[in-house]
Protein backbone atom coordinates (compact mmCIF):
# COMPACT_ATOMS: atom_id res chain seq x y z
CA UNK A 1 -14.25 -33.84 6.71
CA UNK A 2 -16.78 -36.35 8.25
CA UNK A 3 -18.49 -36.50 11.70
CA UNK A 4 -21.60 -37.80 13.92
CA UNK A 5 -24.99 -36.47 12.51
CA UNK A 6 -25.64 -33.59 14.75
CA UNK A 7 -21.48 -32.10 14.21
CA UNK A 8 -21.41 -29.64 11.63
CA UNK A 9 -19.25 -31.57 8.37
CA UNK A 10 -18.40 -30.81 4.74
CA UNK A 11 -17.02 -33.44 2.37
CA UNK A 12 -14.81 -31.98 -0.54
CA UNK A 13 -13.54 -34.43 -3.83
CA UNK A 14 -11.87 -33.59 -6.74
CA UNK A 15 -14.47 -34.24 -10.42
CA UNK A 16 -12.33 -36.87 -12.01
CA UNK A 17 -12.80 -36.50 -16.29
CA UNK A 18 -11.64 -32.93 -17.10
CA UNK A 19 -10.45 -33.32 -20.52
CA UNK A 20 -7.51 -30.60 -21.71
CA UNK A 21 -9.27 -27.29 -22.24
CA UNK A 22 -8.47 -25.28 -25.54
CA UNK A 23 -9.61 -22.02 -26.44
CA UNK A 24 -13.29 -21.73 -27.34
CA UNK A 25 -13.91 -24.40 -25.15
CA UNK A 26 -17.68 -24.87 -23.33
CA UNK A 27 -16.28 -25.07 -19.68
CA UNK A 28 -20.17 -25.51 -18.72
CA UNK A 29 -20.41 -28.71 -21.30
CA UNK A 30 -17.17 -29.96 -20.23
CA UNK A 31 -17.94 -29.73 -16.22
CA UNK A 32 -21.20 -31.32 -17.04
CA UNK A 33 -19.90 -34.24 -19.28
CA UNK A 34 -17.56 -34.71 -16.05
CA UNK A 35 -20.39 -34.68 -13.45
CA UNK A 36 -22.49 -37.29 -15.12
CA UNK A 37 -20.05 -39.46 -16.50
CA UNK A 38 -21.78 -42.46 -14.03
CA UNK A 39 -25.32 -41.60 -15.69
CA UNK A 40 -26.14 -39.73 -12.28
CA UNK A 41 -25.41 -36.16 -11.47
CA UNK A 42 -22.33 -35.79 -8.94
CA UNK A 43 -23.46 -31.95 -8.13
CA UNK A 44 -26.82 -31.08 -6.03
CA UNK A 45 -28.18 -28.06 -4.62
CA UNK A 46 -25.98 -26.05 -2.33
CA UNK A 47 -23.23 -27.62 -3.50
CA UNK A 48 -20.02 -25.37 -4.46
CA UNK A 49 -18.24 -25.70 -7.35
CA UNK A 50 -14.02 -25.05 -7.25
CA UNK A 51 -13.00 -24.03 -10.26
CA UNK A 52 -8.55 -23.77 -11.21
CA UNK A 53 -8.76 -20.27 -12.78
CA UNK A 54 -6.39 -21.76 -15.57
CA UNK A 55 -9.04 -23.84 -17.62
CA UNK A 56 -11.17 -20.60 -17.17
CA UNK A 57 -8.68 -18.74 -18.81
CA UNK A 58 -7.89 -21.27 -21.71
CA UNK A 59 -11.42 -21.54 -22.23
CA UNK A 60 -11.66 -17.86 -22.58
CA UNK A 61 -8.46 -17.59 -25.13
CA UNK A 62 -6.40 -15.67 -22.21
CA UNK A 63 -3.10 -17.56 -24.02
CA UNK A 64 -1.29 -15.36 -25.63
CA UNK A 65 2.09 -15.25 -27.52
CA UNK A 66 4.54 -14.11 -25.28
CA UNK A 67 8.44 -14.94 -25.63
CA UNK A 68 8.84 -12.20 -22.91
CA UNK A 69 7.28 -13.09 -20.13
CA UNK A 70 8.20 -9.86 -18.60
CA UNK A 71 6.46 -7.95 -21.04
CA UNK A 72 2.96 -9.63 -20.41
CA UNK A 73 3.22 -8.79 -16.39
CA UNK A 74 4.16 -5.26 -17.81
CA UNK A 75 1.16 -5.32 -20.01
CA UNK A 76 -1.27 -6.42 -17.06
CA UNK A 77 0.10 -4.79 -14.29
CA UNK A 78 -1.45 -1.44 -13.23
CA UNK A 79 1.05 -1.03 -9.85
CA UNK A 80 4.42 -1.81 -8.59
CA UNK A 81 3.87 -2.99 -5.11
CA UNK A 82 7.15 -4.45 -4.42
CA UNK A 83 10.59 -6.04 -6.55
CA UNK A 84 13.27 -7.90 -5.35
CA UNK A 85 15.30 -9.33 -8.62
CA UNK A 86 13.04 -10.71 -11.01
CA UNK A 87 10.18 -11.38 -8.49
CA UNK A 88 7.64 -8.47 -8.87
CA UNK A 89 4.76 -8.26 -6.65
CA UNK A 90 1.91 -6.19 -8.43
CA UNK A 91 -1.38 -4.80 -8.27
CA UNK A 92 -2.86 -6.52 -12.00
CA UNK A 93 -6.42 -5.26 -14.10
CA UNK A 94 -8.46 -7.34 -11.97
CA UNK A 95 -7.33 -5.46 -8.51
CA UNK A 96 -5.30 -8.45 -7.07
CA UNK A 97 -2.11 -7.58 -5.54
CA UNK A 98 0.06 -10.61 -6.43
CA UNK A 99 3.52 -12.16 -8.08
CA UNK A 100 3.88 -11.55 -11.79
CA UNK A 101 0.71 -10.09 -12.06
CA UNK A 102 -1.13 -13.94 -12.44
CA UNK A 103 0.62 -14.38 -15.48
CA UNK A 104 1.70 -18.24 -15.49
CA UNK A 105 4.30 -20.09 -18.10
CA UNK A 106 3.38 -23.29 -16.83
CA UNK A 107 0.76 -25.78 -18.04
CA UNK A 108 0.40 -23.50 -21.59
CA UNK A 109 2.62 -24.37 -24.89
CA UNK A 110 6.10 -23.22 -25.00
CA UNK A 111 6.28 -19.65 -26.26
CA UNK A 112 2.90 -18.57 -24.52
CA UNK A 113 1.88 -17.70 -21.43
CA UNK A 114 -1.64 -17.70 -19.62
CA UNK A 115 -3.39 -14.70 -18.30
CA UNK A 116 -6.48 -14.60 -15.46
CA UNK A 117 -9.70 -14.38 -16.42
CA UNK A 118 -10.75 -10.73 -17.70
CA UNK A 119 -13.48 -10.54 -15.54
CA UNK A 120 -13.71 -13.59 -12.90
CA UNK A 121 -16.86 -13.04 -11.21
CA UNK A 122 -18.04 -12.64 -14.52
CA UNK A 123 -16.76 -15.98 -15.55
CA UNK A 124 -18.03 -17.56 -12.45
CA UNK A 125 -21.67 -16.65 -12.97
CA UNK A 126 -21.01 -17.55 -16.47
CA UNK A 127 -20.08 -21.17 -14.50
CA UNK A 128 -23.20 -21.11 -12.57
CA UNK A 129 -25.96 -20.06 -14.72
CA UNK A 130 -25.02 -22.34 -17.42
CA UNK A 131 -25.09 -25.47 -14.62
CA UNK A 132 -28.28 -24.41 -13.52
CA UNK A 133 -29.72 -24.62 -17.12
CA UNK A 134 -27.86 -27.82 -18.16
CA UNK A 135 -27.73 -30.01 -14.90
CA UNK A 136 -31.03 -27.74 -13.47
CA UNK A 137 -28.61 -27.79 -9.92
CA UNK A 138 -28.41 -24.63 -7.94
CA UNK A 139 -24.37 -24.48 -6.91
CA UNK A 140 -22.37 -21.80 -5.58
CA UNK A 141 -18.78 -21.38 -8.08
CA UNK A 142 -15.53 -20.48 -6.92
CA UNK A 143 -12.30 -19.63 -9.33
CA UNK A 144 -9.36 -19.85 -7.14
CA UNK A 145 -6.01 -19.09 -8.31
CA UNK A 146 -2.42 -19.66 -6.33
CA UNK A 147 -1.39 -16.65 -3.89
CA UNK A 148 1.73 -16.35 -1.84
CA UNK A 149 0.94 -14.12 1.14
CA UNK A 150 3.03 -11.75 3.46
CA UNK A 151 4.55 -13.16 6.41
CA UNK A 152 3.83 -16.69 5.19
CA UNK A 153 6.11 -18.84 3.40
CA UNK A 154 4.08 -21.09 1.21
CA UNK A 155 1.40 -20.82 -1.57
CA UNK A 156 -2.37 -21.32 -0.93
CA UNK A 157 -5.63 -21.18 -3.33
CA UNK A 158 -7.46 -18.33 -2.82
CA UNK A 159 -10.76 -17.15 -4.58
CA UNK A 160 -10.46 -14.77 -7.51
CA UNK A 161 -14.43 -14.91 -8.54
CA UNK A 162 -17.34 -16.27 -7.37
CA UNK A 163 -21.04 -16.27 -7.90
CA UNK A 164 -23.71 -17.47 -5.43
CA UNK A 165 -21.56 -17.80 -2.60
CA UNK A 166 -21.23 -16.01 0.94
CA UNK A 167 -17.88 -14.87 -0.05
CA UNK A 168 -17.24 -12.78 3.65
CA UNK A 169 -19.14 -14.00 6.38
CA UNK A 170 -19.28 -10.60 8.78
CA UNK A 171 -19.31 -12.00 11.98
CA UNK A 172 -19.14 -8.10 14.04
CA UNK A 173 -21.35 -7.33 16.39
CA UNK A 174 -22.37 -11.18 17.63
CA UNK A 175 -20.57 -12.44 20.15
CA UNK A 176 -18.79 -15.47 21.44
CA UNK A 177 -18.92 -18.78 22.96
CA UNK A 178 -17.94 -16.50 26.36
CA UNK A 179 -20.05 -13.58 25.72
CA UNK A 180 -17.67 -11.43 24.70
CA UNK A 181 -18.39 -8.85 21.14
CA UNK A 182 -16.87 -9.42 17.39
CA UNK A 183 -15.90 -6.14 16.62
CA UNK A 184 -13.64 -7.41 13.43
CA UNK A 185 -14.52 -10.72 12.05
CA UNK A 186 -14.50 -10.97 9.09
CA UNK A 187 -14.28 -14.39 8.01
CA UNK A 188 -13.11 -14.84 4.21
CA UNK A 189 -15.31 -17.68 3.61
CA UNK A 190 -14.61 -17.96 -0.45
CA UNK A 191 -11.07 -18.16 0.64
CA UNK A 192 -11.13 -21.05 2.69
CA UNK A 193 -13.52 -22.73 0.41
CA UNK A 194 -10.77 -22.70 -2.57
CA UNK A 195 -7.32 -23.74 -0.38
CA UNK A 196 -9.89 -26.66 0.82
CA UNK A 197 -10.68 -27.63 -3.17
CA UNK A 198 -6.85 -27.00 -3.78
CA UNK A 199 -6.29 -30.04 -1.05
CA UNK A 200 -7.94 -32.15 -3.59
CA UNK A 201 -7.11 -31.09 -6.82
CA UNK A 202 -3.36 -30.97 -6.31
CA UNK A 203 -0.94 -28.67 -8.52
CA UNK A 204 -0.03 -31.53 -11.29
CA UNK A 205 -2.27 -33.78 -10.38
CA UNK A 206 -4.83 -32.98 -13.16
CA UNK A 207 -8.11 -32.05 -11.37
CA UNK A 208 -8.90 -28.75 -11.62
CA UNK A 209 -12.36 -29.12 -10.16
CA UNK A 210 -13.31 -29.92 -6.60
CA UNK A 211 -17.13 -29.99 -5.49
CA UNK A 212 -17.91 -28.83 -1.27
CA UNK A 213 -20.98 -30.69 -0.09
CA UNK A 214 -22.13 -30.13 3.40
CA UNK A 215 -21.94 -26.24 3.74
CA UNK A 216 -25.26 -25.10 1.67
CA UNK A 217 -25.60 -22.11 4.01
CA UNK A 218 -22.65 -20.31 2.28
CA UNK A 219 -24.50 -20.89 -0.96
CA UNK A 220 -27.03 -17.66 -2.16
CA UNK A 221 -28.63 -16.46 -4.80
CA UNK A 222 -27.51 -12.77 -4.63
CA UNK A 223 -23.63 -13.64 -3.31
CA UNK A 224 -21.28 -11.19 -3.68
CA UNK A 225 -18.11 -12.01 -6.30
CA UNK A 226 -14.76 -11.92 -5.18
CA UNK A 227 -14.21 -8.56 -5.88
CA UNK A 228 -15.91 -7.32 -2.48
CA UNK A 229 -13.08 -9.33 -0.77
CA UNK A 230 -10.47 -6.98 -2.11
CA UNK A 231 -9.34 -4.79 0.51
CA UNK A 232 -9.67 -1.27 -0.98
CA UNK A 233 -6.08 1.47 -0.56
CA UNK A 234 -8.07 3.31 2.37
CA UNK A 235 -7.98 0.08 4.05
CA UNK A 236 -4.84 -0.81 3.36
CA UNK A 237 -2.31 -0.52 5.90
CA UNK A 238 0.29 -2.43 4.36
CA UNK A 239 -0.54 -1.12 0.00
CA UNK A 240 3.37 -0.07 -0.55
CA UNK A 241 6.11 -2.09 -0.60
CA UNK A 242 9.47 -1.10 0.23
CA UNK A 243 10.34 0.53 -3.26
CA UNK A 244 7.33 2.00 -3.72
CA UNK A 245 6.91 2.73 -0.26
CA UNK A 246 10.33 5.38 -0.66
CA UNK A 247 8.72 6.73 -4.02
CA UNK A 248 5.75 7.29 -3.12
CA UNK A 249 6.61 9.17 0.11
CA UNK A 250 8.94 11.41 -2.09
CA UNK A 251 6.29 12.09 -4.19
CA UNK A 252 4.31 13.16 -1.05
CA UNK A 253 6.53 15.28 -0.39
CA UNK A 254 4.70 18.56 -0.49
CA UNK A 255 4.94 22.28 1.03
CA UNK A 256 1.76 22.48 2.65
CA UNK A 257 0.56 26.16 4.18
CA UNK A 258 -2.65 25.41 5.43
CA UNK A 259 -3.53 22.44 8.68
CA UNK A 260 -6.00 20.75 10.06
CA UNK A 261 -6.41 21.33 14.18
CA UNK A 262 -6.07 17.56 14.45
CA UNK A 263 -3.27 17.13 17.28
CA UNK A 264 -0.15 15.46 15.76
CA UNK A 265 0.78 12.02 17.12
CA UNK A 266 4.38 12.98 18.61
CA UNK A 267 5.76 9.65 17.93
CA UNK A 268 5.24 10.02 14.20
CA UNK A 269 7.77 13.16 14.56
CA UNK A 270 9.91 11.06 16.39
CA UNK A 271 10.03 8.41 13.82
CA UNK A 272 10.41 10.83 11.13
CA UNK A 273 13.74 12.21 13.26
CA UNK A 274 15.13 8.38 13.35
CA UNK A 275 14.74 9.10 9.47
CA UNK A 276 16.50 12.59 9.68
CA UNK A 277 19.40 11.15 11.54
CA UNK A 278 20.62 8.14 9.49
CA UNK A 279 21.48 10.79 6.77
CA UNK A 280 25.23 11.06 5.40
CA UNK A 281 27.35 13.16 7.20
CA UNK A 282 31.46 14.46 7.20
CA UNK A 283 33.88 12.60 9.60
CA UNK A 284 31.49 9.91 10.96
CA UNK A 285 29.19 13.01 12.77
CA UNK A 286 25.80 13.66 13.99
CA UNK A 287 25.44 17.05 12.92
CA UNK A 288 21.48 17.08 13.56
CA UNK A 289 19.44 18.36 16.39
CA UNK A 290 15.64 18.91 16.58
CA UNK A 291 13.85 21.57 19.27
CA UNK A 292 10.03 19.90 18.84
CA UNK A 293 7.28 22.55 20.39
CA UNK A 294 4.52 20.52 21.29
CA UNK A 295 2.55 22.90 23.24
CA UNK A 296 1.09 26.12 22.05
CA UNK A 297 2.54 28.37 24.52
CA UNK A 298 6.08 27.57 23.23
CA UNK A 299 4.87 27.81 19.73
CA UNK A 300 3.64 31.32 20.60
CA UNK A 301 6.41 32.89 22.65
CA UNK A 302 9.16 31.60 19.96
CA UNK A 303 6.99 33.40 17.26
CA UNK A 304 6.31 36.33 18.76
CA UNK A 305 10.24 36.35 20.01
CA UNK A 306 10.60 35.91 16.53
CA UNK A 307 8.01 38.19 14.45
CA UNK A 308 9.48 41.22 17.02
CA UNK A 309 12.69 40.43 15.46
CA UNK A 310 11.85 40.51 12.15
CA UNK A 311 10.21 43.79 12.50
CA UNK A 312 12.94 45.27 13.69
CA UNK A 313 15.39 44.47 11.02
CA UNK A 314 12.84 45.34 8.53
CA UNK A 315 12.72 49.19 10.02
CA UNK A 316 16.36 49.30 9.87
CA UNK A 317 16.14 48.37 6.39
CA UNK A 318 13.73 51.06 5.92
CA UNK A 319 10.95 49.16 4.41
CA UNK A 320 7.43 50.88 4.94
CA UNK A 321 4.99 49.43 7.69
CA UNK A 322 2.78 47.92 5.05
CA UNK A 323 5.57 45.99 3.45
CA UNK A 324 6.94 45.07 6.91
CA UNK A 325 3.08 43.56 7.18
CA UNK A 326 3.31 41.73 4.20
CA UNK A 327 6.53 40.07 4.94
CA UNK A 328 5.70 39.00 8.56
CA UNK A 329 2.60 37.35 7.02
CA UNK A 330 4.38 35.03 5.38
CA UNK A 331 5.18 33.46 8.61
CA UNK A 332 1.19 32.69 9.36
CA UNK A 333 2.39 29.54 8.08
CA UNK A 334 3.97 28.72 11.88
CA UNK A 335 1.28 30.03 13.32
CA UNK A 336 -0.82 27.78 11.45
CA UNK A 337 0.41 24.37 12.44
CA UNK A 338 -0.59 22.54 14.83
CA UNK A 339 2.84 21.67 15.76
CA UNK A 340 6.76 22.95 14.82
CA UNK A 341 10.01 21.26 14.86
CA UNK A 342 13.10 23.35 15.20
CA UNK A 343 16.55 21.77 12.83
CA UNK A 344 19.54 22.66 14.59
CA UNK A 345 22.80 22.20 13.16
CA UNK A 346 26.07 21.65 15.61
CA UNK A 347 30.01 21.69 14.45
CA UNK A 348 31.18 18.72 16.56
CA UNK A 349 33.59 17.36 14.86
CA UNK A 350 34.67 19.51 12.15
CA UNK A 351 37.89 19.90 11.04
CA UNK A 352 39.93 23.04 11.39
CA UNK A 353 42.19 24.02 8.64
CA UNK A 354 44.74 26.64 8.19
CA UNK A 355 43.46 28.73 5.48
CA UNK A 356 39.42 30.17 5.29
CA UNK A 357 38.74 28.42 1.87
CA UNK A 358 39.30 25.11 3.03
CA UNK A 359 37.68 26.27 6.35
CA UNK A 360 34.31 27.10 4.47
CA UNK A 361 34.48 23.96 2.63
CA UNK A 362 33.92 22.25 5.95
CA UNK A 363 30.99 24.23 6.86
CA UNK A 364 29.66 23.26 3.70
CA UNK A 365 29.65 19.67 4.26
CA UNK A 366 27.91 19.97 7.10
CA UNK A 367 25.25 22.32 5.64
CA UNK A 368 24.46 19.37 3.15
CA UNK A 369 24.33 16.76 5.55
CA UNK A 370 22.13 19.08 7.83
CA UNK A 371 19.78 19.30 4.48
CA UNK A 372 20.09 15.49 3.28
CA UNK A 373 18.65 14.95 7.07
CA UNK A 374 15.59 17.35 6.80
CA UNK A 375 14.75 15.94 3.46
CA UNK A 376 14.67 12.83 5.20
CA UNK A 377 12.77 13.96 7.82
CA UNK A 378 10.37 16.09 5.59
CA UNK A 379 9.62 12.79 3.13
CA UNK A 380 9.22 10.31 6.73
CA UNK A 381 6.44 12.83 8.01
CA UNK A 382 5.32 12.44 4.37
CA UNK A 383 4.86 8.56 5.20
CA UNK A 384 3.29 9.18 7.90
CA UNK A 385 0.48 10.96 6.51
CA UNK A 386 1.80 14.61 8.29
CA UNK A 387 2.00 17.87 5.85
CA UNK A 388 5.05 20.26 6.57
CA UNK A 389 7.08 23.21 5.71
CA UNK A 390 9.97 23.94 6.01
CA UNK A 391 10.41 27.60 6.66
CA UNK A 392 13.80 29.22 6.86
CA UNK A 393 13.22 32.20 9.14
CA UNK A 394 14.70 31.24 12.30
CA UNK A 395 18.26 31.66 10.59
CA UNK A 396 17.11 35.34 10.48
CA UNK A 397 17.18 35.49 14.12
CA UNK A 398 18.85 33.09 15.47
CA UNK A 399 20.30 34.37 18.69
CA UNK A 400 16.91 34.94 19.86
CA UNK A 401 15.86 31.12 18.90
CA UNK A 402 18.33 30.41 20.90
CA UNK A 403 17.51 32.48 23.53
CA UNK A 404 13.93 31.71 23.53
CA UNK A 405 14.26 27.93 23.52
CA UNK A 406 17.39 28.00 26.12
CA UNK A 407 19.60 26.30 23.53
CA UNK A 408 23.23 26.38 23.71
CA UNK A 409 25.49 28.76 21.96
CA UNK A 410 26.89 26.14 19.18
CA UNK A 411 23.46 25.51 17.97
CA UNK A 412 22.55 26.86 14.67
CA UNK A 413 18.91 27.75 13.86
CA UNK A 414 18.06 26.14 10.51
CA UNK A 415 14.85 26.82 9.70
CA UNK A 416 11.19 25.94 11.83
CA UNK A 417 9.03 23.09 10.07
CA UNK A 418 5.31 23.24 10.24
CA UNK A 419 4.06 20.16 10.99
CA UNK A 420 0.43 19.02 10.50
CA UNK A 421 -2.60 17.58 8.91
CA UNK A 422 -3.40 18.82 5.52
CA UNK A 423 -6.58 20.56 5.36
CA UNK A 424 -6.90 19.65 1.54
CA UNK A 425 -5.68 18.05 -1.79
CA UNK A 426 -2.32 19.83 -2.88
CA UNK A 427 -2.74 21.15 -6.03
CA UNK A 428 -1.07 18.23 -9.29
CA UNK A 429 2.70 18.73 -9.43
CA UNK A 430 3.68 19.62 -12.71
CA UNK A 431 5.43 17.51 -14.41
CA UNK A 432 9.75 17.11 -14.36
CA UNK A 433 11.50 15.05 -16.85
CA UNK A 434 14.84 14.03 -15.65
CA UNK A 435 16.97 15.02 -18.86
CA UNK A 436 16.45 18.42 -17.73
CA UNK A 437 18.35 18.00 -14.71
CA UNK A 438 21.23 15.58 -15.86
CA UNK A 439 24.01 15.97 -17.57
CA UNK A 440 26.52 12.83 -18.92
CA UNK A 441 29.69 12.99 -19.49
């Protein structure tokens, strides 16, 4: 890019005389040797260096043997973010989230394959130091590798280490040209530095340098690498894909007892029923039905309706006051929550049959579908950050759910979930193997 004196311009080339790099290889010598092939030096102060993270890596020895390439993106991947067929999308060792991991079958001998750099901000001050001591030039280095992106078709170069360069540009609390305040630019300066070198240097074309002149403000001493451009899980709104996404909610998936008094957003509930309702269920039927209390005083007069009840079949049973206590305190769990959701299950549709077996075999389905929907609705609230529990108390009483909530006759009770916050870590699941639960015939 060129322009009049006083318009801000950059000018970015390829550095023609790269020879093949093998392992062991000085990259510094070699980039050097290239630079001042003419008998002058082609880099200057403030100039930044793009570097194709592949000759790092085969100067570094990152070729390995590898008939399976499979096994080497097993071997360097530390997360599954996302699989469709063969294509894996992965979190690798050096914290990028990416396809294969970075491992690359191309431009390495048949029957290898080439892995990133170990460490590439390491590499890249590596890069600079050593030009500062043979060329005595003070440049900012960039290792770019090739990303696809979400929501974007097409590949791009985007930085993977640097040294001496402005890698984010924070841009919040300025303004702009009409006054008004940055509150989230962040501008990903290293970035745009390496898809502007990658215009240059081509994928086959043999040029896996580039040089930027004409943007020495980006270049300092005490740069961050690229790592600092890695957007860390807590920032991550988009960190699962869709397999891992369904995992990890199950995994979520926790009883929790004890809630934060954060309110609960009632749209995530309502997403989390969308979930509960696509469940299977006999005959083509929507067996599911959810009572949501979102304000206290409902909470409170359907568990007082119900703790009354409780009591009262606990005398008849003749249990002692103190046990009655006991037993009604396991429903502090309720009380606890922030909010409750109240699974009702409903007969339309069922079949009637003849004889009472066949009869309670209906029922039956519809009790699993009525479960395979809270499950679903239990592991959505999951995804959306919510604890729960589902408590089965109400079918203990449920005429007077029904009465208390004004719900109609054919309405069955199954349970109250506690919905809410967690006000800490859950304790580590222990461990299941699967064997222990299947059995082949």
């Amino acid at each position: 890019m060129t322009g009049d004196a006083d318009v801000p311009a950059y000018r970015v080339r390829a550095l023609p005389g790269i020879p093949e790099v093998r392992p062991g290889d000085d990259l510094v010598k070699l980039i050097a040797a290239a630079a001042t092939a003419d008998g002058t030096c082609q880099l200057a102060d403030g100039d930044v260096l793009l570097v194709t993270s592949k000759i790092v890596s085969k100067a570094e020895g990152r070729i390995v043997e590898a008939t399976d390439r499979e096994a080497a993106i097993d071997r360097e991947t530390v997360r599954l973010v996302a699989r469709r067929g063969p294509l894996r999308i992965v979190e690798n060792r050096q914290g990028l989230v990416m396809a294969a991991a970075g491992v690359d079958a191309s431009n390495t001998p048949a029957g290898t394959v080439l892995l990133l750099p170990e460490d590439p901000d390491r590499s890249a001050r590596a890069l600079r130091d050593g030009l500062r001591t043979e060329l005595g030039v003070d440049v900012g280095v960039v290792i770019s590798d090739t990303f696809g992106r979400p929501w974007r078709s097409g590949l791009t170069d985007v930085a993977i280490g640097a040294a001496g360069v402005r890698v984010l540009d924070d841009l919040r609390g300025g303004t702009d040209a009409n006054g008004n305040p940055l509150s989230a630019t962040v501008v990903a300066t290293a970035d745009e530095l390496a898809a502007a070198g990658d215009l240059v240097k081509g994928k086959a074309a043999g040029l896996p340098v580039a040089v930027v002149r004409g943007l020495g403000h980006v270049v300092e001493e005490t740069g961050d690498g690229a790592r600092a451009m890695v957007r860390g899980a807590a920032g991550d709104m988009f960190r699962l894909g869709t397999s891992e996404a369904v995992r990890e909610a199950v995994t979520l998936r926790r009883t929790v007892r004890d809630f934060t008094d954060e309110p609960v957003d009632p749209g995530a509930v309502r997403r989390a029923v969308a979930a509960a309702v696509t469940a299977p269920a006999p005959h083509h039927t929507t067996p599911w039905r959810f009572v949501l209390l979102e304000s206290a005083t409902a909470r409170e007069r359907l568990l007082d309706a119900m703790r009354n009840a409780w009591i009262a079949d606990l005398r008849g049973d003749g249990k002692s006051e103190e046990s009655i206590a006991k037993r009604v305190r396991r429903g502090d769990v309720l009380r606890n929550a922030p909010y409750l959701a109240v699974p009702c299950m409903v007969l339309d549709g069922a079949h009637t049959y003849p004889d009472a077996r066949r009869n309670a075999a209906e029922r039956e389905m519809f009790v699993v579908a009525h479960g395979a929907g809270i499950q679903n609705f239990l592991v959505a609230l999951a995804g959306e950050q919510l604890g729960s529990a589902w408590i089965s108390s109400t079918m203990f009483c449920r005429d007077v759910v029904r009465e208390v909530l004004g719900l109609p006759g054919d309405w069955e009770p199954m349970g109250a979930v506690a919905i809410g916050r967690p006000a800490g870590a859950s304790r580590p699941r222990a461990a299941r193997d699967a064997d222990d639960f299947v059995v082949v015939r």
